[in-house]
C-alpha atoms as a PDB file:
ATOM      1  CA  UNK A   1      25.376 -34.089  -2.976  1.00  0.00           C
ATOM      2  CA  UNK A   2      22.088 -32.246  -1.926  1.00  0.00           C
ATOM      3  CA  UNK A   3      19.622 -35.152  -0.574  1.00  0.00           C
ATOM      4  CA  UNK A   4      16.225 -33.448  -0.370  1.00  0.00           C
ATOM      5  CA  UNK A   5      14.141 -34.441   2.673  1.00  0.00           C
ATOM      6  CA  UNK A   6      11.033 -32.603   1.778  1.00  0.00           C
ATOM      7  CA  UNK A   7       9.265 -31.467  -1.203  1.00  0.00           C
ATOM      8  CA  UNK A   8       6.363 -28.224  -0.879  1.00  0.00           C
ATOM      9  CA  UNK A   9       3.886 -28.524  -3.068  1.00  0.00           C
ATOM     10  CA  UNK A  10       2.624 -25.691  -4.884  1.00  0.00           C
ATOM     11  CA  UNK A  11       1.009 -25.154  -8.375  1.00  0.00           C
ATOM     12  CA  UNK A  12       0.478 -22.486 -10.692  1.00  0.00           C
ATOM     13  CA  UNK A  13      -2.060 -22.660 -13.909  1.00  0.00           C
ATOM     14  CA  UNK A  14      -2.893 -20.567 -16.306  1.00  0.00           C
ATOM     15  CA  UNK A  15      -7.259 -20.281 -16.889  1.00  0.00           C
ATOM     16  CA  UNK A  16      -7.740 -20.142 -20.904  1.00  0.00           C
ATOM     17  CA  UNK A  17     -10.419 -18.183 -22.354  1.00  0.00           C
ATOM     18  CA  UNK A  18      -9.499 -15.778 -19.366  1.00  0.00           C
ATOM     19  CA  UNK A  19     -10.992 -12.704 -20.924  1.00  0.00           C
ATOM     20  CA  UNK A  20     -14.309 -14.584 -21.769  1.00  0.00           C
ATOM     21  CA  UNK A  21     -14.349 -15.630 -18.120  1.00  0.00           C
ATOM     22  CA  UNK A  22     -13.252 -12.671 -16.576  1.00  0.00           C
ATOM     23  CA  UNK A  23     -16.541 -10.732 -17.676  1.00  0.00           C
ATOM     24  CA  UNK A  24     -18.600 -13.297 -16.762  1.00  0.00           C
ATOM     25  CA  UNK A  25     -17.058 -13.678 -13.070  1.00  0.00           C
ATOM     26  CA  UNK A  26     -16.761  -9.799 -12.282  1.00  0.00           C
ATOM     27  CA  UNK A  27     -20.681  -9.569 -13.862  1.00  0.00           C
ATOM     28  CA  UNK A  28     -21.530 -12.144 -10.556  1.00  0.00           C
ATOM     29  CA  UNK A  29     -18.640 -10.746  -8.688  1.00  0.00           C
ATOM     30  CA  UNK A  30     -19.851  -7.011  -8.780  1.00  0.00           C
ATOM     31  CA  UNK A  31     -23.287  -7.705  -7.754  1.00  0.00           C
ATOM     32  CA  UNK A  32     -22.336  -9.136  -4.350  1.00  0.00           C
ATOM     33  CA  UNK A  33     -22.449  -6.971  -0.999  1.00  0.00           C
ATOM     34  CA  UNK A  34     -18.240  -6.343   0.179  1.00  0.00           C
ATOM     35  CA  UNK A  35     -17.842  -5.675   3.761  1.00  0.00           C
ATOM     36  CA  UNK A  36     -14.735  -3.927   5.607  1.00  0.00           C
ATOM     37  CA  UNK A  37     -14.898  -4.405   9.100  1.00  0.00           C
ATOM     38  CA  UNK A  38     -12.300  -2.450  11.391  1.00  0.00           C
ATOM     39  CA  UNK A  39     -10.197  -5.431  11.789  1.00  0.00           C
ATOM     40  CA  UNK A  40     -10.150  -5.681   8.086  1.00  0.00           C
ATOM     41  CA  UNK A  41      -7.747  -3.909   5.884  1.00  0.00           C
ATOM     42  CA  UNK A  42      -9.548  -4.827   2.808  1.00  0.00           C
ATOM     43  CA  UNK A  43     -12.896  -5.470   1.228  1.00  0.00           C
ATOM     44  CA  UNK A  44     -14.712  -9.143   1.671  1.00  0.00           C
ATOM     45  CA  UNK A  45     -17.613 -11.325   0.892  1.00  0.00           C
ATOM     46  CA  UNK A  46     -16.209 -13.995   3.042  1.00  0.00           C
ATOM     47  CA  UNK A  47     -19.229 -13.329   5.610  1.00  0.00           C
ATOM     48  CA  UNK A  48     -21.913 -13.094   2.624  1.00  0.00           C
ATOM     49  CA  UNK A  49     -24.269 -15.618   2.098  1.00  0.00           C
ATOM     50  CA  UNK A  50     -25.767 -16.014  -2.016  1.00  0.00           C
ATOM     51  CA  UNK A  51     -22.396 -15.819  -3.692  1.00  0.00           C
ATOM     52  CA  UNK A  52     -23.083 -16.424  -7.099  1.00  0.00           C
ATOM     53  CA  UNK A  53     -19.899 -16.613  -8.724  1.00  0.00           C
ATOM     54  CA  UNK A  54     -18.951 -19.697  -6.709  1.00  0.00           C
ATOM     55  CA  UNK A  55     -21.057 -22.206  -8.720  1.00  0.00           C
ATOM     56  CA  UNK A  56     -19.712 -20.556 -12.281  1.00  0.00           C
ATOM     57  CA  UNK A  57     -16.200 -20.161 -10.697  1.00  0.00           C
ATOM     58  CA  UNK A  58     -16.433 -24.266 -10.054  1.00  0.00           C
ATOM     59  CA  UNK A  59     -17.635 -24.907 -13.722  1.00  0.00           C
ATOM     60  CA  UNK A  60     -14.620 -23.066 -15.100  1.00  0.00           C
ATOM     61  CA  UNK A  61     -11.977 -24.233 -12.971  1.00  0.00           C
ATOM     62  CA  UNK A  62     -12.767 -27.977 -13.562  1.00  0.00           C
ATOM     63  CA  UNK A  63     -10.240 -29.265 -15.543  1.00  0.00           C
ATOM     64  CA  UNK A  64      -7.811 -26.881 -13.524  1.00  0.00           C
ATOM     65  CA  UNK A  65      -8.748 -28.780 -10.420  1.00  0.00           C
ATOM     66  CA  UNK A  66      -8.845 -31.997 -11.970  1.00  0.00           C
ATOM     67  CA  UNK A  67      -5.242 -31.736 -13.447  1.00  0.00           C
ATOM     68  CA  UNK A  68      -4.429 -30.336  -9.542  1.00  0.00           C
ATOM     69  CA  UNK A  69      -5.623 -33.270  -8.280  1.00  0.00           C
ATOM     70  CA  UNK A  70      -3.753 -35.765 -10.304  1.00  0.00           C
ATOM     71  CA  UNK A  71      -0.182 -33.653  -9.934  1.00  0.00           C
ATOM     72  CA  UNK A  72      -1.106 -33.247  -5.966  1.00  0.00           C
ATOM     73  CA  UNK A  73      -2.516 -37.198  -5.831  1.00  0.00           C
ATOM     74  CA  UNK A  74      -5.286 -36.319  -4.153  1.00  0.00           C
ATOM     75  CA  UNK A  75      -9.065 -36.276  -4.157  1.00  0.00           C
ATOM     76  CA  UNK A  76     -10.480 -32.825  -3.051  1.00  0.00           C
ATOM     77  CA  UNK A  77     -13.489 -30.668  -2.766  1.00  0.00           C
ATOM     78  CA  UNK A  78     -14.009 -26.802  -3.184  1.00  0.00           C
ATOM     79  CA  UNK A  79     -15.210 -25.844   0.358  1.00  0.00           C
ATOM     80  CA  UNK A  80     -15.524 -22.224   0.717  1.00  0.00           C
ATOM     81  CA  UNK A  81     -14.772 -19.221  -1.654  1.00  0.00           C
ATOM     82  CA  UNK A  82     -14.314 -15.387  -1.135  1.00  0.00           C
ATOM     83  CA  UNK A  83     -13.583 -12.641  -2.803  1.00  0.00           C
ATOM     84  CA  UNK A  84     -11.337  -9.711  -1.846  1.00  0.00           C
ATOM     85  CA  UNK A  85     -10.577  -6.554  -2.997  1.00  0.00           C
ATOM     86  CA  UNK A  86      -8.571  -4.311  -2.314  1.00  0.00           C
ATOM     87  CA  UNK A  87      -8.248  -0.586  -2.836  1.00  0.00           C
ATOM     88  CA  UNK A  88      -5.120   2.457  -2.792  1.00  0.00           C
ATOM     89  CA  UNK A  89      -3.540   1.518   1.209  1.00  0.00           C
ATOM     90  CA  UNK A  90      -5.258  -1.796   1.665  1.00  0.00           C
ATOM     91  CA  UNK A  91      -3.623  -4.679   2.497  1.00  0.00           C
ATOM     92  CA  UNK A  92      -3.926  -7.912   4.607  1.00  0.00           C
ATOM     93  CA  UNK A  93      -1.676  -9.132   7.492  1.00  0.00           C
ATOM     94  CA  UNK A  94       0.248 -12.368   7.518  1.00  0.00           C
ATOM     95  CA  UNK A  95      -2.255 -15.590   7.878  1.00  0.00           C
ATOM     96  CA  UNK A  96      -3.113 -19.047   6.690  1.00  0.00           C
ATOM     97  CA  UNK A  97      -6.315 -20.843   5.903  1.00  0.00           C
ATOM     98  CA  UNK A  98      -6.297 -24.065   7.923  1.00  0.00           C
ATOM     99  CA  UNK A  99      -3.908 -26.815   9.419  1.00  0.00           C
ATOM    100  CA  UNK A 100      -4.379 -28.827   6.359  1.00  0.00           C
ATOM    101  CA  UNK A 101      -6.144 -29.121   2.632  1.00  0.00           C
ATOM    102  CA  UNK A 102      -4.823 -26.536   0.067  1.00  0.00           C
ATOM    103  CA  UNK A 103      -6.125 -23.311  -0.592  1.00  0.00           C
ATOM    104  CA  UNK A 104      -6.310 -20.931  -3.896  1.00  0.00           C
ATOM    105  CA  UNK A 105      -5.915 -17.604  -5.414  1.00  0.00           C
ATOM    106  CA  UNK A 106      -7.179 -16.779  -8.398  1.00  0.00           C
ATOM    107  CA  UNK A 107      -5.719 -13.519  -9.569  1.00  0.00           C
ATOM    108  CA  UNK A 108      -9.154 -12.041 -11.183  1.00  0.00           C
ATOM    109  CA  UNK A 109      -7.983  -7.893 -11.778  1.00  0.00           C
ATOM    110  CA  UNK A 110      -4.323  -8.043 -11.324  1.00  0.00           C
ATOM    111  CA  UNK A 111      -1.563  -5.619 -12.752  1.00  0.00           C
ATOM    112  CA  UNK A 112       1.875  -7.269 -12.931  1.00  0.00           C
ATOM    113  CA  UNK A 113       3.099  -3.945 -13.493  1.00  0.00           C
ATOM    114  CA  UNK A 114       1.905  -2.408  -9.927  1.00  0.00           C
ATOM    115  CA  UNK A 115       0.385  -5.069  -8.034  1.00  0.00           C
ATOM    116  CA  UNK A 116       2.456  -7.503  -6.105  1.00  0.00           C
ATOM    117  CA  UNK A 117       1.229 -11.384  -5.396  1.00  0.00           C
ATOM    118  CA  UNK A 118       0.280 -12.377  -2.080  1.00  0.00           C
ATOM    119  CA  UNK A 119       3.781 -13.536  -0.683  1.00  0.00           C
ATOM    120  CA  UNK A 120       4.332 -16.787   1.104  1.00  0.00           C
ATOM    121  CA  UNK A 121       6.708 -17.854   3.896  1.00  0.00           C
ATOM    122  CA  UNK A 122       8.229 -20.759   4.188  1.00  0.00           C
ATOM    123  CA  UNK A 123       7.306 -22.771   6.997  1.00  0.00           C
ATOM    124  CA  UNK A 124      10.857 -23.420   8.268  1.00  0.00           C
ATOM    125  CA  UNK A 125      13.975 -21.066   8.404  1.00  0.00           C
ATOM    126  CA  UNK A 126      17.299 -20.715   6.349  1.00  0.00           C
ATOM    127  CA  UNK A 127      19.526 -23.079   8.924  1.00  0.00           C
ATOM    128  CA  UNK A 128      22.903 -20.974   7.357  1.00  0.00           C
ATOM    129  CA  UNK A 129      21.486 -17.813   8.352  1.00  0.00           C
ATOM    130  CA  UNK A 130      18.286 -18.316  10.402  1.00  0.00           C
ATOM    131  CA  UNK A 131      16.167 -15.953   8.701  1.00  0.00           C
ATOM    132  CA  UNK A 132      12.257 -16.560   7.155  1.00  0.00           C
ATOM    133  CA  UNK A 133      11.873 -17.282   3.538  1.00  0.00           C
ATOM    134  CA  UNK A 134      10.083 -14.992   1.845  1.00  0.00           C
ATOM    135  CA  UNK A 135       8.592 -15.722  -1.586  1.00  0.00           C
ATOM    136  CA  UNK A 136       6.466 -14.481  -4.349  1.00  0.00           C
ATOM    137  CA  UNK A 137       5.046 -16.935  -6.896  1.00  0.00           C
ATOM    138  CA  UNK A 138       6.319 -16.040 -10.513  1.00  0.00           C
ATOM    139  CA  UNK A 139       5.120 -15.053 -13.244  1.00  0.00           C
ATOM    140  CA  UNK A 140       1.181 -13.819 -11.566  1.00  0.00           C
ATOM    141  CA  UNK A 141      -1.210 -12.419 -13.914  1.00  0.00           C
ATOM    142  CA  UNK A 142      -4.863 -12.127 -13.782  1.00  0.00           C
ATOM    143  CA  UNK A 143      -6.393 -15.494 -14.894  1.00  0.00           C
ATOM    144  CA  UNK A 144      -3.421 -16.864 -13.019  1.00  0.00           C
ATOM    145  CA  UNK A 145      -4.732 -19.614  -9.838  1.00  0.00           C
ATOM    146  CA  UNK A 146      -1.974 -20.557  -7.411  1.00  0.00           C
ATOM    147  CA  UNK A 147      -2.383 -23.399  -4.829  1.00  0.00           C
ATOM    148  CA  UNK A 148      -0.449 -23.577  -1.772  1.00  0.00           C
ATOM    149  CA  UNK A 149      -0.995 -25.640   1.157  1.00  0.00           C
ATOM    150  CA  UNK A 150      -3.261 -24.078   3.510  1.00  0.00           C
ATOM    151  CA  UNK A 151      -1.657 -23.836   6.229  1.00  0.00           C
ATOM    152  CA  UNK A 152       1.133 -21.671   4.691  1.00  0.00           C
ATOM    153  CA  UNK A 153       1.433 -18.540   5.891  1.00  0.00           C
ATOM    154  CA  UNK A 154       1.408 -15.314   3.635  1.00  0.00           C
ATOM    155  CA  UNK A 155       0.499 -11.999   3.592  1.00  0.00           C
ATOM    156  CA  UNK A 156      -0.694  -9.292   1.186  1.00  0.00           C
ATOM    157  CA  UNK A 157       1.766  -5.992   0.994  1.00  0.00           C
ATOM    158  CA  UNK A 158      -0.399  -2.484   1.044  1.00  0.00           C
ATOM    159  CA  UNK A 159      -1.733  -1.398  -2.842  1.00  0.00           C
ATOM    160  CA  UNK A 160      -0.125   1.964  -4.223  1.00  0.00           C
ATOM    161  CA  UNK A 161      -2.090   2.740  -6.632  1.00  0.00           C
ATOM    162  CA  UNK A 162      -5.854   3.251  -7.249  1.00  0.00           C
ATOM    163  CA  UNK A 163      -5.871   0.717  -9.717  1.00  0.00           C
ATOM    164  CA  UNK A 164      -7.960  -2.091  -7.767  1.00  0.00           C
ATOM    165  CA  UNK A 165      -6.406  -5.610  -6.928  1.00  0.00           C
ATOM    166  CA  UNK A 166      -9.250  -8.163  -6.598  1.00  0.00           C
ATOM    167  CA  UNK A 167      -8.737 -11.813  -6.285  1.00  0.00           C
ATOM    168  CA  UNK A 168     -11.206 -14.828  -5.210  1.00  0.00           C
ATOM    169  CA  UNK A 169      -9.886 -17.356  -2.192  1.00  0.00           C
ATOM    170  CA  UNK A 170     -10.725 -20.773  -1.758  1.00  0.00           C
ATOM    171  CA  UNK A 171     -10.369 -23.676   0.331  1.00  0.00           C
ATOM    172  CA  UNK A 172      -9.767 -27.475  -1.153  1.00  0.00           C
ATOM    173  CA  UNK A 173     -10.381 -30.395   1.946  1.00  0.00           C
ATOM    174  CA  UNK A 174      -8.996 -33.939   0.224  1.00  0.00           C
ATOM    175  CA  UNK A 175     -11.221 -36.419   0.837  1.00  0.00           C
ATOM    176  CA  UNK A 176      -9.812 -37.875   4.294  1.00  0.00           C
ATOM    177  CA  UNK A 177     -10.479 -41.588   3.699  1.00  0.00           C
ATOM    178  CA  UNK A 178      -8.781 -41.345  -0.009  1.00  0.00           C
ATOM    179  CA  UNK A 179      -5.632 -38.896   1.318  1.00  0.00           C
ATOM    180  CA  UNK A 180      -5.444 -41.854   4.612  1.00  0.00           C
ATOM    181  CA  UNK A 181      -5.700 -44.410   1.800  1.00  0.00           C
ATOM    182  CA  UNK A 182      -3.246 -43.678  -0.678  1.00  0.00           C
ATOM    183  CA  UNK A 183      -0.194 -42.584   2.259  1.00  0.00           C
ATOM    184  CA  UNK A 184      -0.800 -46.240   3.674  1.00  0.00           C
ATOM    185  CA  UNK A 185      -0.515 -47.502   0.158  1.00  0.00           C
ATOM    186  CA  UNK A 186       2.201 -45.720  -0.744  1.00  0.00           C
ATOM    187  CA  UNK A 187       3.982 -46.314   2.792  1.00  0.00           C
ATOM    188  CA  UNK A 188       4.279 -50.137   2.612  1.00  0.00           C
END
């Protein structure tokens, strides 16, 4: 019988109202200043300052992060935020955020029908065959947010269409006293 050592946590959650708060986040979204630098295969605000959306983008996603934080049993804090775009060849290399914390994507113009997710490698191989894990999450639509550990690695494959793919990054730190905290607790 299969004894599981380890469990990864990731979540997936579906933002209601989506097409209210859609126009309302690509209104604050589209008057910020993208960059691509030549080391960058897509378009950023991640070295902006004055990013509007971040404040509305916290106000909508409360009760998300909330119901995050009770599943993941942890207290956290929206650090950063980014958006990124991406255009007909762009794409962005395998990477993660940080050693620790969780970090989201929150699909914001997204076509299931020629976009593909981000995908996410597992951060251990297959011991029968010794290959990587390679993963999409399911079921990605815009108004979908996914949260992965940060320190998983993923990748975004090249767009092939004209149709753009824009999503908004962040970071989530858990408070370090609470996260110590709660492992001793939960330890003894």
């Amino acid at each position: 019988m299969k004894a599981p050592l380890f469990e990864y946590p990731s979540f997936l959650y579906e933002v209601s109202d989506w097409e209210f708060k859609k126009k309302g986040l690509l209104n604050r979204i589209n008057k910020q200043k993208f960059i691509r630098t030549e080391l960058q295969t897509f378009e950023t605000d991640r070295q902006t300052a004055g990013k509007t959306y971040v404040n509305y983008l916290s106000v909508f996603l409360e009760d998300i992060l909330d119901e995050f934080c009770q599943e993941a049993r942890v207290t956290c804090s929206m650090t950063d935020a980014w958006c990124v775009r991406y255009h007909k060849g762009d794409h962005q290399d395998i990477h993660n955020h940080r050693g620790w914390g969780f970090s989201g994507v929150l699909y914001v113009e997204f076509d299931p029908q020629v976009h593909k997710p981000a995908c996410y490698m597992a951060p251990w191989q297959d011991p029968r065959s010794d290959t990587t894990y390679l993963t999409y999450p399911q079921n990605i639509k815009e108004g979908t947010l996914f949260i992965s550990p940060s320190f998983t690695h993923h990748y975004v494959s090249p767009v092939n269409v004209r149709k753009p793919r824009t999503v908004i990054s962040f970071d989530l730190l858990p408070s370090l006293s609470t996260h110590q905290t709660e492992r001793i607790v939960n330890e003894s």
